[in-house]
Protein backbone atom coordinates (compact mmCIF):
# COMPACT_ATOMS: atom_id res chain seq x y z
CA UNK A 1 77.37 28.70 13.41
CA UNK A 2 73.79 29.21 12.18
CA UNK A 3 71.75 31.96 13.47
CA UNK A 4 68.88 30.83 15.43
CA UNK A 5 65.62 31.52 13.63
CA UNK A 6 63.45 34.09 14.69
CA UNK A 7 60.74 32.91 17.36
CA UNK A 8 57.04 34.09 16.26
CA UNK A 9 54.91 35.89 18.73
CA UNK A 10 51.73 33.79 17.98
CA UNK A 11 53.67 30.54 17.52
CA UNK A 12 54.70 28.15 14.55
CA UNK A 13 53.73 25.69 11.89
CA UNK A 14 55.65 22.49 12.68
CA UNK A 15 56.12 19.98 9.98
CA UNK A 16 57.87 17.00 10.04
CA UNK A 17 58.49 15.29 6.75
CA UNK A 18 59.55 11.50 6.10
CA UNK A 19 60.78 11.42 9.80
CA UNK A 20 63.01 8.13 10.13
CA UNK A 21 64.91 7.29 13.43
CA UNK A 22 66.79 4.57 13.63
CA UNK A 23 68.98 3.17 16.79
CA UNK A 24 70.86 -0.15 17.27
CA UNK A 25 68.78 -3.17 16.90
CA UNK A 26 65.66 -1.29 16.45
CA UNK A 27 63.62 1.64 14.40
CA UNK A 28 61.85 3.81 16.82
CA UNK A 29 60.03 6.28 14.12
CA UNK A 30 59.38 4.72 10.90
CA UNK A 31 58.56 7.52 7.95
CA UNK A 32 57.01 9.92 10.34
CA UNK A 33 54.60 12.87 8.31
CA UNK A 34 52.67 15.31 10.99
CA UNK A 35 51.84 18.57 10.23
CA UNK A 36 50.88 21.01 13.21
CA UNK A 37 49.12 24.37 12.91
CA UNK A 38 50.82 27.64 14.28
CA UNK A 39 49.23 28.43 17.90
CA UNK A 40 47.78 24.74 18.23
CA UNK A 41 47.60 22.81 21.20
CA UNK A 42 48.68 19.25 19.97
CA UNK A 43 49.01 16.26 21.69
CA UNK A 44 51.18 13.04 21.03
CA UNK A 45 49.53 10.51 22.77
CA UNK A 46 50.66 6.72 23.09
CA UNK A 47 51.91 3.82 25.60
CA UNK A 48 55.78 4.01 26.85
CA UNK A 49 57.96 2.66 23.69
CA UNK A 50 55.87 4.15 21.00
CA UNK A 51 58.10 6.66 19.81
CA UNK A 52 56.71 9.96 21.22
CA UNK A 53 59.27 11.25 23.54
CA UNK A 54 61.99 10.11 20.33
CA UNK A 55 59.53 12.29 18.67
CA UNK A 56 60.02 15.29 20.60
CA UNK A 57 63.49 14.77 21.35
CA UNK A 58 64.34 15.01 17.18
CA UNK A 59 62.17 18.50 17.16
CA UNK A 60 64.46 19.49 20.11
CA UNK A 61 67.82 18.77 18.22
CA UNK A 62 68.53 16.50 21.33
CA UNK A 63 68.09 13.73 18.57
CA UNK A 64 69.33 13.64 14.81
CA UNK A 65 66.90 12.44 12.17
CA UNK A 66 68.32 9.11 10.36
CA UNK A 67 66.21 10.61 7.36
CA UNK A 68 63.66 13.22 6.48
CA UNK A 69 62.94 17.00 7.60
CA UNK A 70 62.25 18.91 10.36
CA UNK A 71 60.72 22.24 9.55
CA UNK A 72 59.25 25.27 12.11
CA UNK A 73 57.83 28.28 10.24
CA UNK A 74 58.76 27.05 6.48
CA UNK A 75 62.17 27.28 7.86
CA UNK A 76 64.61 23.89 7.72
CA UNK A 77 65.86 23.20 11.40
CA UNK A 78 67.42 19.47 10.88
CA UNK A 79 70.55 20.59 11.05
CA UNK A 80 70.47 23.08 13.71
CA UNK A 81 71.71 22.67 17.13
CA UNK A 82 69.12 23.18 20.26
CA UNK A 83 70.15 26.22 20.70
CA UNK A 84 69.68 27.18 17.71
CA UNK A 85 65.98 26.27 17.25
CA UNK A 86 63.31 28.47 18.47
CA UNK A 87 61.97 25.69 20.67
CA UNK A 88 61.99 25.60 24.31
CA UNK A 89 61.01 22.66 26.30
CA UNK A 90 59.16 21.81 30.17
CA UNK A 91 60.11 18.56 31.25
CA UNK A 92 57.88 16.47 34.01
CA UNK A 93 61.80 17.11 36.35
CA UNK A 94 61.42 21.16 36.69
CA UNK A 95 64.93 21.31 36.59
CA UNK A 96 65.65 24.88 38.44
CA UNK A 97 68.64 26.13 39.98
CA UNK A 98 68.25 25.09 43.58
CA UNK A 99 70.60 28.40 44.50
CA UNK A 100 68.18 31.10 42.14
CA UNK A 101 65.15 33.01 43.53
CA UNK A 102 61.64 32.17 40.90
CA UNK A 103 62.30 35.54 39.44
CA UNK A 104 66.13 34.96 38.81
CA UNK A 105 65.35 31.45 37.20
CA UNK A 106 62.48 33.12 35.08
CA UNK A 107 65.10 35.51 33.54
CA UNK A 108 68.04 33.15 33.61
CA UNK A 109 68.02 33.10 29.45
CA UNK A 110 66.40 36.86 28.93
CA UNK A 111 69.38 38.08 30.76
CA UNK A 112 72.23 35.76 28.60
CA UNK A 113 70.78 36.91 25.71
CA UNK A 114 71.10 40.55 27.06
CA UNK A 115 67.38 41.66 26.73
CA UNK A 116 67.40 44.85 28.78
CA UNK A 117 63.79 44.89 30.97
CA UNK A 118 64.54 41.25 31.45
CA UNK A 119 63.02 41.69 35.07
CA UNK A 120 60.23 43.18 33.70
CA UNK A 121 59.21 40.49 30.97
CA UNK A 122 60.24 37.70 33.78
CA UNK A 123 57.38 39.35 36.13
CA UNK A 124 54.90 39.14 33.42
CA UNK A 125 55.59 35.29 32.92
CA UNK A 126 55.25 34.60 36.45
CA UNK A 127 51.84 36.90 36.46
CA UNK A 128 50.95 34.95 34.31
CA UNK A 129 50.64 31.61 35.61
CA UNK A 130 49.72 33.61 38.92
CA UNK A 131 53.04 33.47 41.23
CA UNK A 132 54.57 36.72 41.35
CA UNK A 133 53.79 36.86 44.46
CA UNK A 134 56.89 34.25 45.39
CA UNK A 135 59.06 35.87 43.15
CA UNK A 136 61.82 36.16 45.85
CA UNK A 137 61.38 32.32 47.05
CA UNK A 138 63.23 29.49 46.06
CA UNK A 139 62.25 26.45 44.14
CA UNK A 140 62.63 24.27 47.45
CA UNK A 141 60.27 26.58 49.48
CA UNK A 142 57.45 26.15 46.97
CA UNK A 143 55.14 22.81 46.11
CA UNK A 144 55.34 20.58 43.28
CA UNK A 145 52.56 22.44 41.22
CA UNK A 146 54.13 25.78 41.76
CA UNK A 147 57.47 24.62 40.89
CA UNK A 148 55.90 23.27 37.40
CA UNK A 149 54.27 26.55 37.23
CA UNK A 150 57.77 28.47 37.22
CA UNK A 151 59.02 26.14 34.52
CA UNK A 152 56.24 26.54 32.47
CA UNK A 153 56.66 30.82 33.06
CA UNK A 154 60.83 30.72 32.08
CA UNK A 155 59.83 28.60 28.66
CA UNK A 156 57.54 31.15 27.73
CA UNK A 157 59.13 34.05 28.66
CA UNK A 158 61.45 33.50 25.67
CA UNK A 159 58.44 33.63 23.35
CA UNK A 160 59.60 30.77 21.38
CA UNK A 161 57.63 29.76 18.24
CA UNK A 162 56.75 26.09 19.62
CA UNK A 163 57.16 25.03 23.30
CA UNK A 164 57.31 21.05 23.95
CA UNK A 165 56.00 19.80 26.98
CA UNK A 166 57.70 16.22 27.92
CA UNK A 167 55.14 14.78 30.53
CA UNK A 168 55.20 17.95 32.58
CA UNK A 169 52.55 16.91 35.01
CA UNK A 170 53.53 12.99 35.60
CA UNK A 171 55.08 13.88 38.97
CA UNK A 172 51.98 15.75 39.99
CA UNK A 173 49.24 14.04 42.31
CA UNK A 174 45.31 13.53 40.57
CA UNK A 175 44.29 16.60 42.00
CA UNK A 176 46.93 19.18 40.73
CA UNK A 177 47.00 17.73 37.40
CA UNK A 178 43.79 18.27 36.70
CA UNK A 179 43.81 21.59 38.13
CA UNK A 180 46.89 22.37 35.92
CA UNK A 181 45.50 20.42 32.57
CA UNK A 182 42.91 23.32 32.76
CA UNK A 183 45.46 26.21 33.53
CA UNK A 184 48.10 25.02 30.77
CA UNK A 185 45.15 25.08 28.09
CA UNK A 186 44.35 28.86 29.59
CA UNK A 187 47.92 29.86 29.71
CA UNK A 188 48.06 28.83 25.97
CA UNK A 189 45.33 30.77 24.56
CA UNK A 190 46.44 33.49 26.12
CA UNK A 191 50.03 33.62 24.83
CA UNK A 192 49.15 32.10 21.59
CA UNK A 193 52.16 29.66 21.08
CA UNK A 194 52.16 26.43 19.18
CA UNK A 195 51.83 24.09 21.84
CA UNK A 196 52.75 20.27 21.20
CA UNK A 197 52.54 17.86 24.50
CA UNK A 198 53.62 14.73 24.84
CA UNK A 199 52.00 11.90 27.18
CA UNK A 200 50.99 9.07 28.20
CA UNK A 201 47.88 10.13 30.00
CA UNK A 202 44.32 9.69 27.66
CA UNK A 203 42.24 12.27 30.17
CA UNK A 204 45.23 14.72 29.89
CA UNK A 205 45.43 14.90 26.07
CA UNK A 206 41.91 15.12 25.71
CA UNK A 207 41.23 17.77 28.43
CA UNK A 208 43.71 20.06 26.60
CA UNK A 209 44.64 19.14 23.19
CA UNK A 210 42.67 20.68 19.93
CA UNK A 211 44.57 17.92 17.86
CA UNK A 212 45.68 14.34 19.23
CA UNK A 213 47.55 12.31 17.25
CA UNK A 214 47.72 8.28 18.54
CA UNK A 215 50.93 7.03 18.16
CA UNK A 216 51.91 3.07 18.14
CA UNK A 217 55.33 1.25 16.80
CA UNK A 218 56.71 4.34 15.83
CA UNK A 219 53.81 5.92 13.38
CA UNK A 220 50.53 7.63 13.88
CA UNK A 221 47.71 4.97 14.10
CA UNK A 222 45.00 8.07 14.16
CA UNK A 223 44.92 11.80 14.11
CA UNK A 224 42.00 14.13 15.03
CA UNK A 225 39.79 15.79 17.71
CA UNK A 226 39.88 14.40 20.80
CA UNK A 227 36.16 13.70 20.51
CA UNK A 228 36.28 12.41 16.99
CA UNK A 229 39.23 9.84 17.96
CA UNK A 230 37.15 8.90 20.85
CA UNK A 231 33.41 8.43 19.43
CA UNK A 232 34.92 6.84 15.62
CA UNK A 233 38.46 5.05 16.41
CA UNK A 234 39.58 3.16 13.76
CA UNK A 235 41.66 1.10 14.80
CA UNK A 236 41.77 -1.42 17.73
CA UNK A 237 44.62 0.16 19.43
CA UNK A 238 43.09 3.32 19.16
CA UNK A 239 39.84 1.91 20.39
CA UNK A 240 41.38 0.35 23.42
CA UNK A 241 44.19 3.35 23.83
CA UNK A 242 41.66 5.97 24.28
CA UNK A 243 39.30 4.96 27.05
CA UNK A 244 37.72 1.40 26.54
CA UNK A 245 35.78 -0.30 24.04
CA UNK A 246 33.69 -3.18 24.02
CA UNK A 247 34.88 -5.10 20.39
CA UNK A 248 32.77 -7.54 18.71
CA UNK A 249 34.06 -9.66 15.76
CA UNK A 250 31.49 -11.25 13.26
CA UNK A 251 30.70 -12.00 9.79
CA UNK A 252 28.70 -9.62 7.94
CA UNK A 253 25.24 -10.98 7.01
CA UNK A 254 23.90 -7.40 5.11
CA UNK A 255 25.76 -4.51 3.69
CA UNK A 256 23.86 -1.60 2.72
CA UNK A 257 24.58 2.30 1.54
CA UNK A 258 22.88 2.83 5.76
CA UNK A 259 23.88 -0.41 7.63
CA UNK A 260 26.24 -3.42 8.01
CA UNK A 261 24.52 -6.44 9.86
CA UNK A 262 26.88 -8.71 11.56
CA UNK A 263 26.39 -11.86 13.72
CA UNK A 264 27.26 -11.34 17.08
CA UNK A 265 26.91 -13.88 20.17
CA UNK A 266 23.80 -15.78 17.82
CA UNK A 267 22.38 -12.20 17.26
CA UNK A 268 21.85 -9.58 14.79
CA UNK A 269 23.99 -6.45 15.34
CA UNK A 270 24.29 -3.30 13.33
CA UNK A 271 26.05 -0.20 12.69
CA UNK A 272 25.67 2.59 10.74
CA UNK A 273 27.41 1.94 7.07
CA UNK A 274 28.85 5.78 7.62
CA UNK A 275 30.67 4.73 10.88
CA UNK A 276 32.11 1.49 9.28
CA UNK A 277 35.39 1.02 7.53
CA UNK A 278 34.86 -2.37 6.42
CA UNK A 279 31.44 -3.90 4.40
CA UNK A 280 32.20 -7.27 4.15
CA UNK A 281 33.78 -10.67 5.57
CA UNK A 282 34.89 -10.44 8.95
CA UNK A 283 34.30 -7.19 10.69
CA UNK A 284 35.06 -5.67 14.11
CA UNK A 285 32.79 -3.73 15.24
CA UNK A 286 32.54 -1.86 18.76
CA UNK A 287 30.82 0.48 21.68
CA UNK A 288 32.16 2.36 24.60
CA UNK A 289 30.81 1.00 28.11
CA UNK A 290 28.82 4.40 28.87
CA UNK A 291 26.40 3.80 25.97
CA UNK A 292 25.34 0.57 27.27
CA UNK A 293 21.88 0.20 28.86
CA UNK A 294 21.34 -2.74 31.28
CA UNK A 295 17.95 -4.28 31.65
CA UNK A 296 16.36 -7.12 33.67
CA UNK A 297 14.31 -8.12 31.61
CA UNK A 298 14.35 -8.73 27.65
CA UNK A 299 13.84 -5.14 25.98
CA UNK A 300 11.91 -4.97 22.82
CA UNK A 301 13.15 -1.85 21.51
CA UNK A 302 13.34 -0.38 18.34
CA UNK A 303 16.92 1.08 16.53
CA UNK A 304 18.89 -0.13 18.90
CA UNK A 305 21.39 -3.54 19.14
CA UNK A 306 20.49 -6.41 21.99
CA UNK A 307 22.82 -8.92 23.70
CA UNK A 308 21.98 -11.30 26.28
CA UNK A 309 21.28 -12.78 28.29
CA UNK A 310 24.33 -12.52 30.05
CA UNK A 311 25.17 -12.48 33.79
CA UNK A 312 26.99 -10.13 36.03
CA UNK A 313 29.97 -10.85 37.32
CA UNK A 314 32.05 -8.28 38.69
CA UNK A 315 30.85 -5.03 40.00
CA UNK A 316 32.54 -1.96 40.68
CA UNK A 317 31.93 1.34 42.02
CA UNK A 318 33.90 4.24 41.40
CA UNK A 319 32.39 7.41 42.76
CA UNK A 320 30.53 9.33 39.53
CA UNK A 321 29.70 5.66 37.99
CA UNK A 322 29.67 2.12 38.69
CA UNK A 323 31.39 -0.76 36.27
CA UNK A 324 29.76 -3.61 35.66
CA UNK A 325 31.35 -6.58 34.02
CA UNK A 326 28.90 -9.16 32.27
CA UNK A 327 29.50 -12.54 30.36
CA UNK A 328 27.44 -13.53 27.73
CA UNK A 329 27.85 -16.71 26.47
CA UNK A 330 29.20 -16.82 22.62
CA UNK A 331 30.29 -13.30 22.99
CA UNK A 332 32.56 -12.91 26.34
CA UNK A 333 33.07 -10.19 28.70
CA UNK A 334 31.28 -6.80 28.25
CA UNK A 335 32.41 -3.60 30.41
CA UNK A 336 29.07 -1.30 31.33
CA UNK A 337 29.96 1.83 32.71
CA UNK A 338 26.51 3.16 34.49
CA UNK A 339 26.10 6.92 35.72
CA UNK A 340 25.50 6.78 39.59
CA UNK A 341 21.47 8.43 39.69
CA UNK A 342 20.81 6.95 43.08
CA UNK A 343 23.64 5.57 45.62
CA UNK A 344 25.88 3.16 43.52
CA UNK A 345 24.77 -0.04 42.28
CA UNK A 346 21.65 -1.12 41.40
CA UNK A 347 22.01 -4.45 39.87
CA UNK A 348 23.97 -6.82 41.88
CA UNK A 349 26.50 -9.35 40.97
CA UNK A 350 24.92 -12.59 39.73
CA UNK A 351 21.99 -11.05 37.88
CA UNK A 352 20.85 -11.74 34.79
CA UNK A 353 20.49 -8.90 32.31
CA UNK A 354 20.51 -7.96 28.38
CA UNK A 355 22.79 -4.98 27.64
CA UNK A 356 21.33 -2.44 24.90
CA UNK A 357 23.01 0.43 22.65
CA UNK A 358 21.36 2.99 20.05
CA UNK A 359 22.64 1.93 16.62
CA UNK A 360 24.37 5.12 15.70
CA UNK A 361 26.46 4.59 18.87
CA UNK A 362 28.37 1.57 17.07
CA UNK A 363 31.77 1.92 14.90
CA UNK A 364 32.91 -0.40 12.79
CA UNK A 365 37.20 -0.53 13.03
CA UNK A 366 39.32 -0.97 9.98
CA UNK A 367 41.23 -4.05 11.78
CA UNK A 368 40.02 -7.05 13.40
CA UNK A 369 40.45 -7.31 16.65
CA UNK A 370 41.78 -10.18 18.76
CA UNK A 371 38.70 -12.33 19.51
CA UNK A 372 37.83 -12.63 23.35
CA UNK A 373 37.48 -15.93 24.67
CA UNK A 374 34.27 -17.23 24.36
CA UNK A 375 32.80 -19.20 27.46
CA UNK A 376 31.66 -22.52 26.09
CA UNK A 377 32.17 -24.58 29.14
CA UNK A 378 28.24 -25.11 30.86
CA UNK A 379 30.29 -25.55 33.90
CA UNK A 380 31.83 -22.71 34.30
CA UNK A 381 28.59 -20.40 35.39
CA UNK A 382 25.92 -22.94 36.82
CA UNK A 383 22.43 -21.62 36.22
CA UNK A 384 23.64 -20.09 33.10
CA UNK A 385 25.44 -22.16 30.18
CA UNK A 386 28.62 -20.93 28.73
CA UNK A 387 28.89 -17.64 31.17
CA UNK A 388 31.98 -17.71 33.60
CA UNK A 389 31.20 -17.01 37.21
CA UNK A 390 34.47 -15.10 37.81
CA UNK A 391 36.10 -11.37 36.22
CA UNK A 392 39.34 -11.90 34.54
């Protein structure tokens, strides 16, 4: 049997090299290269059947590779059982013994693995994610979040160089996860392991991760800081993945070393040339729905892009902001998210308006994305040619 390699105090490198998993029938990781800095919080983010949780099953040893290399520390773990790795994982299901005290599940592995203060070191994990205190309870006499809580203490007890967190907060309610998504980034700048989380949830890999990496079909679409993937996606996954985007696809009618000019719903749009992947023929371009600026009225503004006029059709309030939806004809449906100044809405449904964005707030994608239907039927929004009356 291979020895298990030795776990780092401040964490691991992770590499995984030329990554291939194949089942019956299917591929679910196709030539997968990610590299992950030692006491990183990292985040593999992407819809159910993407490949993540495959992913983190393969750096787990639950899975074998059909090709390539796992590596923690420089050291070569593809062949090593789980047990073997110095990995530990937190699933969303706590899994505790039912019939252990929080202290006695804490030191469950310290005390296999004969570490002598293993009370001691068990204490200090449950001090630190502040539950101590119900040391002598059982799992059952404790709430969800404090039950995640112990997990999370008896994986790092064992001071293992990477620590994979599978979901760990999907069976949590809105509040507690949010109140947790800001104690597991605490808890892991304090203990300094290489942290690498998989989800579903956009909010939750933002609010924590230093690195996301967008995963679709089985390879990474995008890779960065949460704030770079969300302000300059590339692609229109990403785009739509993370948060939403309003896409626009038209031909380019400039390209210089500062803009690109596309037509756009019988308009002139433009984005900066810096924040484009593509200069020429048909080009996606897009904007989030907070940088939008509705006006009653035709604006005459300077640096920034115009559409309109388009009419509201859907409105939507939602506590901190309020969603509009508005059709303009030629272009489709465009999402507005507006910040909530006064009490809620202050252009009703059925108004006319031109939406507005600041030029450097466009990015141009590497893809084209699917069209959206344009409304070309003068029936469908009376008053208002090609505009549909209703939201889809």
């Amino acid at each position: 049997m291979a020895a298990p390699s030795k776990p780092a105090e401040s964490g691991a490198d992770l590499e995984l090299v030329g990554i291939t998993k194949q089942f019956p029938g299917y591929r679910a990781i196709e030539e997968l290269d990610l590299s992950i800095p030692a006491g990183s919080f990292f985040a593999l983010l992407g819809p159910s059947g993407c490949g993540k949780t495959t992913t983190l099953r393969l750096i787990a040893g639950l899975e074998e590779p059909t090709s390539g290399r796992i590596l923690i520390g420089g050291s070569d773990v593809t062949g090593q059982k789980p047990h073997e790795r110095p990995v530990n994982t937190v699933f969303q299901s706590y899994a505790l013994f039912p019939h252990m005290t929080i202290l006695e599940n804490v030191s469950f592995g310290l005390k296999r693995r004969g570490v002598s203060d293993y009370k001691v070191k068990a204490i200090e994990a449950l001090k630190l994610v502040e539950l101590d205190h119900l040391a002598g309870r059982k799992p059952s006499q404790l709430s969800g979040g404090q039950q995640q809580r112990v997990a999370l203490a008896r994986a790092v007890v064992n001071r293992p160089a990477l620590l994979l967190l599978d979901e760990p907060l999907g069976a949590l309610d809105l509040k507690l996860r949010r109140q947790m998504q800001l104690e597991l980034k605490t808890i892991q700048t304090e203990v300094g392991l290489t942290f690498l989380h998989v989800t579903h949830d956009q909010e939750e890999a933002m609010t924590m991760a230093d690195t996301v990496a967008v995963m679709n079909r089985g390879r990474i679409e995008q890779l960065g800081a949460p704030q770079e993937l969300y302000e300059l996606p590339r692609t229109a996954f990403v785009a739509n993945f993370l948060g939403q985007s309003n896409l626009f696809t038209g031909e380019v009618l400039e390209a210089t070393d500062a803009l690109i000019a596309l037509e756009v719903g019988g308009r002139r749009v433009v984005v900066p040339a810096a924040r484009a992947a593509r200069r020429s023929g048909q080009v996606t371009i897009g904007v989030r729905p907070e940088k939008l600026l509705l006006h009653l009225e035709e604006p005459s503004l300077d640096g920034v892009n115009t559409l309109g006029p388009g009419r509201v059709v859907d409105v939507s309030f939602s506590g901190v902001s309020t969603q509009y939806l508005v059709a303009v004809p030629g272009v489709g449906q465009i999402i507005v998210f507006s910040q909530n100044l006064v009490h809620g809405a202050v252009i009703n449904r059925g108004a006319t308006v031109w939406l507005t964005w600041s030029i450097e707030h466009g990015f141009g994608l590497e893809d084209i994305a699917e069209t959206r239907p344009h409304f070309d039927d003068e029936a469908s929004a009376p008053g208002l040619p090609g505009v549909v009356a209703e939201a889809v």
